[in-house]
N, C-alpha and C. Protein backbone atom coordinates (compact mmCIF):
# COMPACT_ATOMS: atom_id res chain seq x y z
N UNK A 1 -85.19 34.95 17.03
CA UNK A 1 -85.21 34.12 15.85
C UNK A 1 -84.60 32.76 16.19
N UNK A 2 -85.50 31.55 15.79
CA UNK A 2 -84.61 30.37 15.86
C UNK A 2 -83.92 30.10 15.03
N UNK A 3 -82.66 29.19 15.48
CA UNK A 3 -82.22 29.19 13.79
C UNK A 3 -81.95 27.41 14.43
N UNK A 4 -82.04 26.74 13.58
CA UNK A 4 -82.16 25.07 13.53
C UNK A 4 -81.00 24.82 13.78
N UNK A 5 -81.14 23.58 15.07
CA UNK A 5 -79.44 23.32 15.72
C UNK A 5 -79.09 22.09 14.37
N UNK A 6 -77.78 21.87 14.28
CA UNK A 6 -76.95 21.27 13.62
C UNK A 6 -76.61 19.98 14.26
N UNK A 7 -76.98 18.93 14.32
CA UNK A 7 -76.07 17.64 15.32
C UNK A 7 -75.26 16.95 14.10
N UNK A 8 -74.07 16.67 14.73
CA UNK A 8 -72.79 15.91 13.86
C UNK A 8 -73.77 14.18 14.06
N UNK A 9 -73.16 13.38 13.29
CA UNK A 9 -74.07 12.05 13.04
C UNK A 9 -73.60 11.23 14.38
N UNK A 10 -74.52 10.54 15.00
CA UNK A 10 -74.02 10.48 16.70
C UNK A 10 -73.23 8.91 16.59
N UNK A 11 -72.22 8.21 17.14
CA UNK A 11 -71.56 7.36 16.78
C UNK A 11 -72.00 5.85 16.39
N UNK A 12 -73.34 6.16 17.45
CA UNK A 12 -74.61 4.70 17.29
C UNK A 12 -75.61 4.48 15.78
N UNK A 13 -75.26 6.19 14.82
CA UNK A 13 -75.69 5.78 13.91
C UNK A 13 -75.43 4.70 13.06
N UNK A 14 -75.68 4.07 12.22
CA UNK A 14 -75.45 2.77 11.52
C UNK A 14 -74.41 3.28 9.85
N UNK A 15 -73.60 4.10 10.01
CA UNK A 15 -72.95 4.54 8.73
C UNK A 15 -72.18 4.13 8.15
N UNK A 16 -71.44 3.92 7.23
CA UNK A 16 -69.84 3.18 6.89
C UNK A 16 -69.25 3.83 7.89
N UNK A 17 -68.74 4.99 8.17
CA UNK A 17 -67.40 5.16 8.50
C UNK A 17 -67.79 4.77 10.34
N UNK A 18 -68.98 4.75 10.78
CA UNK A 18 -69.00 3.99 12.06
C UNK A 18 -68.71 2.85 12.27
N UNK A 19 -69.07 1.65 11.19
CA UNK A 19 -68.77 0.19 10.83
C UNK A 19 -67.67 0.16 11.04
N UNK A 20 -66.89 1.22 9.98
CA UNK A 20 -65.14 0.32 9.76
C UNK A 20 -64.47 0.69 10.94
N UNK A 21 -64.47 2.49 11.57
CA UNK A 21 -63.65 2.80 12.10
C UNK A 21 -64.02 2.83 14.04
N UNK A 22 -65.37 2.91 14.01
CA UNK A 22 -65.36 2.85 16.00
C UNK A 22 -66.12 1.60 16.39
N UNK A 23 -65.35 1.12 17.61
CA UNK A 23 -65.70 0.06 18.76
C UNK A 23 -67.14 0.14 18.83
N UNK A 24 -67.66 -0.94 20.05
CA UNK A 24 -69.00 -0.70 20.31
C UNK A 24 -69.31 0.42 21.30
N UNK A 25 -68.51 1.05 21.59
CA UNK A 25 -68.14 1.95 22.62
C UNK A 25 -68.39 3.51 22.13
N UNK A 26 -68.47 3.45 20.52
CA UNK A 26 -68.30 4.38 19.80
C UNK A 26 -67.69 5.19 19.77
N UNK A 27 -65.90 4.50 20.28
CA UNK A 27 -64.96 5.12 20.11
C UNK A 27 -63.94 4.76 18.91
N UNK A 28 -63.64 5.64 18.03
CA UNK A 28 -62.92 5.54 16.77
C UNK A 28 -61.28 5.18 17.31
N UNK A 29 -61.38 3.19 16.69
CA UNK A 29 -59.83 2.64 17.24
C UNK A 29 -59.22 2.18 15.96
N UNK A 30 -57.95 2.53 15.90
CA UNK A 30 -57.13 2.50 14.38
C UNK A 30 -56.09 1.81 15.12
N UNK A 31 -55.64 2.06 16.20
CA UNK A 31 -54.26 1.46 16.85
C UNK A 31 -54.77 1.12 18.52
N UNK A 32 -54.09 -0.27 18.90
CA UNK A 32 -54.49 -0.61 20.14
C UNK A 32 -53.27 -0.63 21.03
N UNK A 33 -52.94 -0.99 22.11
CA UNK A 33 -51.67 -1.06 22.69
C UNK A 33 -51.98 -2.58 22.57
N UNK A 34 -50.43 -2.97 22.05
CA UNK A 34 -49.77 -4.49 22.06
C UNK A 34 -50.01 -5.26 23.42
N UNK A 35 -50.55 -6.48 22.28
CA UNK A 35 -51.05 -7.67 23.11
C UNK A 35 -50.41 -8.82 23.69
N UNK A 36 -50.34 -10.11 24.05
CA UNK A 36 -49.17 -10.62 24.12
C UNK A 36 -48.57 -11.58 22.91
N UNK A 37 -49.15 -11.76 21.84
CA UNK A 37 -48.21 -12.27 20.71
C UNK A 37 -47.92 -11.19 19.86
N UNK A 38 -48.08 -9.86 19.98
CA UNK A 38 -47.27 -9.21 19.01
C UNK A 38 -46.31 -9.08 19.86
N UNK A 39 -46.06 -8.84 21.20
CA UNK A 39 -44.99 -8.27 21.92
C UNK A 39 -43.92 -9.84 21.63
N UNK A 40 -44.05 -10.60 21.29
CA UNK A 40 -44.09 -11.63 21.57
C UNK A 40 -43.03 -12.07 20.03
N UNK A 41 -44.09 -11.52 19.16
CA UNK A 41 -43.58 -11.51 17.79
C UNK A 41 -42.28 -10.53 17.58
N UNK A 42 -42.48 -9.63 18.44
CA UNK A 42 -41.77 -8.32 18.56
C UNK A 42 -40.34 -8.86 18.66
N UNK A 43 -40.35 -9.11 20.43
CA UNK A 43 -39.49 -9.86 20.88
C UNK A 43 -38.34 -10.78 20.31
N UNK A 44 -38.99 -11.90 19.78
CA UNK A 44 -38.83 -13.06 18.71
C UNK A 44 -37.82 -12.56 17.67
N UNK A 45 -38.56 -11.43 17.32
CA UNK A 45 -37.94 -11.34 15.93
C UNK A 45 -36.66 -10.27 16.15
N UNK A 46 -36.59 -9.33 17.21
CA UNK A 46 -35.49 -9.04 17.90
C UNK A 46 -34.78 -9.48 18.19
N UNK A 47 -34.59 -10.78 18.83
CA UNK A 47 -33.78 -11.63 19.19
C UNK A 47 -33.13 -12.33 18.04
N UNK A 48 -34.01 -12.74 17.23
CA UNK A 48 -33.32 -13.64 15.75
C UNK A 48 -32.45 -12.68 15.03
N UNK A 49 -32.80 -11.16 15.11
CA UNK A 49 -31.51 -10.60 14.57
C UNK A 49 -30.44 -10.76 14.63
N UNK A 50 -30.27 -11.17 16.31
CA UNK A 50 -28.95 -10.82 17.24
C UNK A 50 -28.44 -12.35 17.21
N UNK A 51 -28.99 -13.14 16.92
CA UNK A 51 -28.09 -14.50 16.75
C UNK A 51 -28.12 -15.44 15.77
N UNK A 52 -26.72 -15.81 15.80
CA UNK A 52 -26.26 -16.48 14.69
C UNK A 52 -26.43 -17.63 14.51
N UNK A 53 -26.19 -18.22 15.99
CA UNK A 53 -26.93 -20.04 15.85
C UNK A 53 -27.74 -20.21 15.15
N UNK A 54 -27.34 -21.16 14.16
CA UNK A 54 -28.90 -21.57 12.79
C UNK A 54 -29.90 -21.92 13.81
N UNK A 55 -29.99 -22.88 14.87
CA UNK A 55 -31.18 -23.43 15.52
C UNK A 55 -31.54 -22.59 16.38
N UNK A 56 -31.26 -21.56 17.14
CA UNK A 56 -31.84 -20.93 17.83
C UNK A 56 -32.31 -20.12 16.69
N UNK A 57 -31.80 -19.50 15.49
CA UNK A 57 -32.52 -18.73 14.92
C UNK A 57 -33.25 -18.97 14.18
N UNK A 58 -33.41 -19.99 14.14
CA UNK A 58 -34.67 -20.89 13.17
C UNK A 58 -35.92 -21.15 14.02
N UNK A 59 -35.57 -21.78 15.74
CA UNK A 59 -36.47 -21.26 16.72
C UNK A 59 -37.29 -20.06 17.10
N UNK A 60 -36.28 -19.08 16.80
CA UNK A 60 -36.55 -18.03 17.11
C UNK A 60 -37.85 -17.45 16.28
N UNK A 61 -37.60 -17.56 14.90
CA UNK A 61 -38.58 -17.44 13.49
C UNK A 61 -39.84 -17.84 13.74
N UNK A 62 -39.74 -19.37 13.99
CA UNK A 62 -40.60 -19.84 14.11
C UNK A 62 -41.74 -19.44 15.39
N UNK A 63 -40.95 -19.05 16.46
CA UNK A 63 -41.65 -18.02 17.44
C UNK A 63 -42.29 -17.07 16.75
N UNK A 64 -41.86 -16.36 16.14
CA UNK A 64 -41.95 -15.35 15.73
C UNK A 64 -43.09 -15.18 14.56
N UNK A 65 -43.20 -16.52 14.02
CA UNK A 65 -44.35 -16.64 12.87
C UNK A 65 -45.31 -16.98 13.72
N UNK A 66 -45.38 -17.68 14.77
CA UNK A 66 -47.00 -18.09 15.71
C UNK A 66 -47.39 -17.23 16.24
N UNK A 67 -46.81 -16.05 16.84
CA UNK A 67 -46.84 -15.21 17.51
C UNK A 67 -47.99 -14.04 16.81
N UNK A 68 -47.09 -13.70 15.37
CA UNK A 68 -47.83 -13.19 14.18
C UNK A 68 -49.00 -13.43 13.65
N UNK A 69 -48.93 -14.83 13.54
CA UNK A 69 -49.87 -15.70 12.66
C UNK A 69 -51.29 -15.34 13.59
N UNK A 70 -50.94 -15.88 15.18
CA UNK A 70 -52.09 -15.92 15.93
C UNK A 70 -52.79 -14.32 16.48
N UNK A 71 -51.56 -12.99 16.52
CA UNK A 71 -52.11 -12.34 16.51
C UNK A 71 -52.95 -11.44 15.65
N UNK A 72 -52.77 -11.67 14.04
CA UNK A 72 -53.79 -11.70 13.07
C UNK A 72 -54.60 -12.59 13.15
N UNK A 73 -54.00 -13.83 13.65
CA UNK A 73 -56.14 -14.47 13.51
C UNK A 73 -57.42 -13.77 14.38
N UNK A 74 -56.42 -13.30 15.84
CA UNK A 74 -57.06 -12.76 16.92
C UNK A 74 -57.61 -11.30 16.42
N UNK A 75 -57.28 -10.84 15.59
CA UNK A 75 -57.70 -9.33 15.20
C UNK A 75 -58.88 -10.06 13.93
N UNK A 76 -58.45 -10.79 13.36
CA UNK A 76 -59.56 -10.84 12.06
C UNK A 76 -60.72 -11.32 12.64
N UNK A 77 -61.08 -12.15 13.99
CA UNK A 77 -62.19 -12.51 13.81
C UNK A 77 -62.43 -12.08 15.57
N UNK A 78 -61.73 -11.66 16.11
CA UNK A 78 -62.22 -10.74 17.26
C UNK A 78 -62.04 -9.30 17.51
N UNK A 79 -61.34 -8.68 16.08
CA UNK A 79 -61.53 -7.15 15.94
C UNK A 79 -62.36 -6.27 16.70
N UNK A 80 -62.40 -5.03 16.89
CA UNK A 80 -63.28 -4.74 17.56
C UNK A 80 -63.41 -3.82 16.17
N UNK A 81 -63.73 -3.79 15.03
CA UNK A 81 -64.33 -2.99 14.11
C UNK A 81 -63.72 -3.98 13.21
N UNK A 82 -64.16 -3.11 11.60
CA UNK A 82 -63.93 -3.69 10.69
C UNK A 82 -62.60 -3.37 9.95
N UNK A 83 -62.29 -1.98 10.14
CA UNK A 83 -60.64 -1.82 10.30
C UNK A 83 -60.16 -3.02 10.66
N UNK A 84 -59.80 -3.05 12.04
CA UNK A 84 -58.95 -4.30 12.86
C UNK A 84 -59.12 -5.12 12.23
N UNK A 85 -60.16 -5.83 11.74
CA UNK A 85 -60.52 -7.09 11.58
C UNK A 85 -60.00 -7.39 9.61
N UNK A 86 -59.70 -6.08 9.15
CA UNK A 86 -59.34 -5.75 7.57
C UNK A 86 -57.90 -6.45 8.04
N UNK A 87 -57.46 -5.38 8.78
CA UNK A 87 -56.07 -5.43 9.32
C UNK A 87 -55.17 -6.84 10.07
N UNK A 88 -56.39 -7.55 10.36
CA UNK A 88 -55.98 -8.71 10.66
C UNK A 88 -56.02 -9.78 9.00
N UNK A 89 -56.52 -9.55 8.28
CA UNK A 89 -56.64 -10.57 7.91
C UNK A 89 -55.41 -10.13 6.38
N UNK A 90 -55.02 -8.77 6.39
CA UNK A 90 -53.54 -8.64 5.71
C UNK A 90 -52.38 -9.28 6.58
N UNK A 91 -52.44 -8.86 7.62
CA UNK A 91 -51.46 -9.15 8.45
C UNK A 91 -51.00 -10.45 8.44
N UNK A 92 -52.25 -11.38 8.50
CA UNK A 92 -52.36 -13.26 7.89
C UNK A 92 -52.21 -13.43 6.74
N UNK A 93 -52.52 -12.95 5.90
CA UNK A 93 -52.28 -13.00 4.19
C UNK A 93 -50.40 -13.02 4.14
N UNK A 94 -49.93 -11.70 4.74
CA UNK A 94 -48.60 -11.38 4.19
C UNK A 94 -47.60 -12.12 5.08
N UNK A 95 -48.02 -12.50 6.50
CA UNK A 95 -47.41 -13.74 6.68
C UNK A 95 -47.59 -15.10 6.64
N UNK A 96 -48.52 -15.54 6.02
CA UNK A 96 -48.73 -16.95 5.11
C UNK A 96 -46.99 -16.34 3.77
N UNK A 97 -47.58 -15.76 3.13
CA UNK A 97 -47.09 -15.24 1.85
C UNK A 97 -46.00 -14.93 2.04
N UNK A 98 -44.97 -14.47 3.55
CA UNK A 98 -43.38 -14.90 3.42
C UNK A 98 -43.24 -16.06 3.31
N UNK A 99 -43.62 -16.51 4.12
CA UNK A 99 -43.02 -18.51 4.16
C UNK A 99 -43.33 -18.95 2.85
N UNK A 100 -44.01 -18.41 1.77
CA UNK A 100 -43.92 -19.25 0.58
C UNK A 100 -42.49 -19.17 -0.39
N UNK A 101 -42.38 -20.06 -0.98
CA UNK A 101 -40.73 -20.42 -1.62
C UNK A 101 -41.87 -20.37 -3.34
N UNK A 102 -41.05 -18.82 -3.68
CA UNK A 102 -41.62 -18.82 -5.30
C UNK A 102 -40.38 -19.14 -6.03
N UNK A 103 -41.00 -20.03 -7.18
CA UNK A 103 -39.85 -20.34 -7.96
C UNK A 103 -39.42 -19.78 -9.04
């Protein structure tokens, strides 16, 4: 008796959850290993904990916001899915949106 094989939907199909969540590789990427401005941002903002000097720690911030800033631009529009590229462009939203002074 045959009985009809079953195939799971193959990763090259064209589906939502292929769009948002896998590479062109059709591997499903949610987390990447750190690049060099988050390590960067990382860093930065480690350091500004630890010191008190207003100008180094105002330096430091400011490291620390380019670092951020550029590694969300780098995910929103060179993502490798639409996750990443979601994820980049919160990541830019919510640091635009510290530096704002609400009154």
């Amino acid at each position: 008796m045959n009985t009809p094989e079953v195939h799971p939907p193959k990763a090259t199909e064209d589906t939502l959850f292929n769009r948002i969540f896998r590479d062109s590789d059709g591997k499903i990427v949610i987390a990447q290993k750190p690049n060099l401005p988050l390590l960067a941002w990382f860093g930065a903002t480690l350091i500004a904990l630890l010191m008190t000097s207003d100008n180094i720690h105002t330096g430091l911030e400011a490291v620390a916001f380019g670092s951020l800033f550029t590694w969300a631009w780098q995910e929103l529009f060179q993502g490798v899915n639409y996750f990443r590229r979601s994820l980049g462009l919160l990541v830019l939203l919510g640091t635009i949106a510290s530096k704002l002074q609400w009154s």
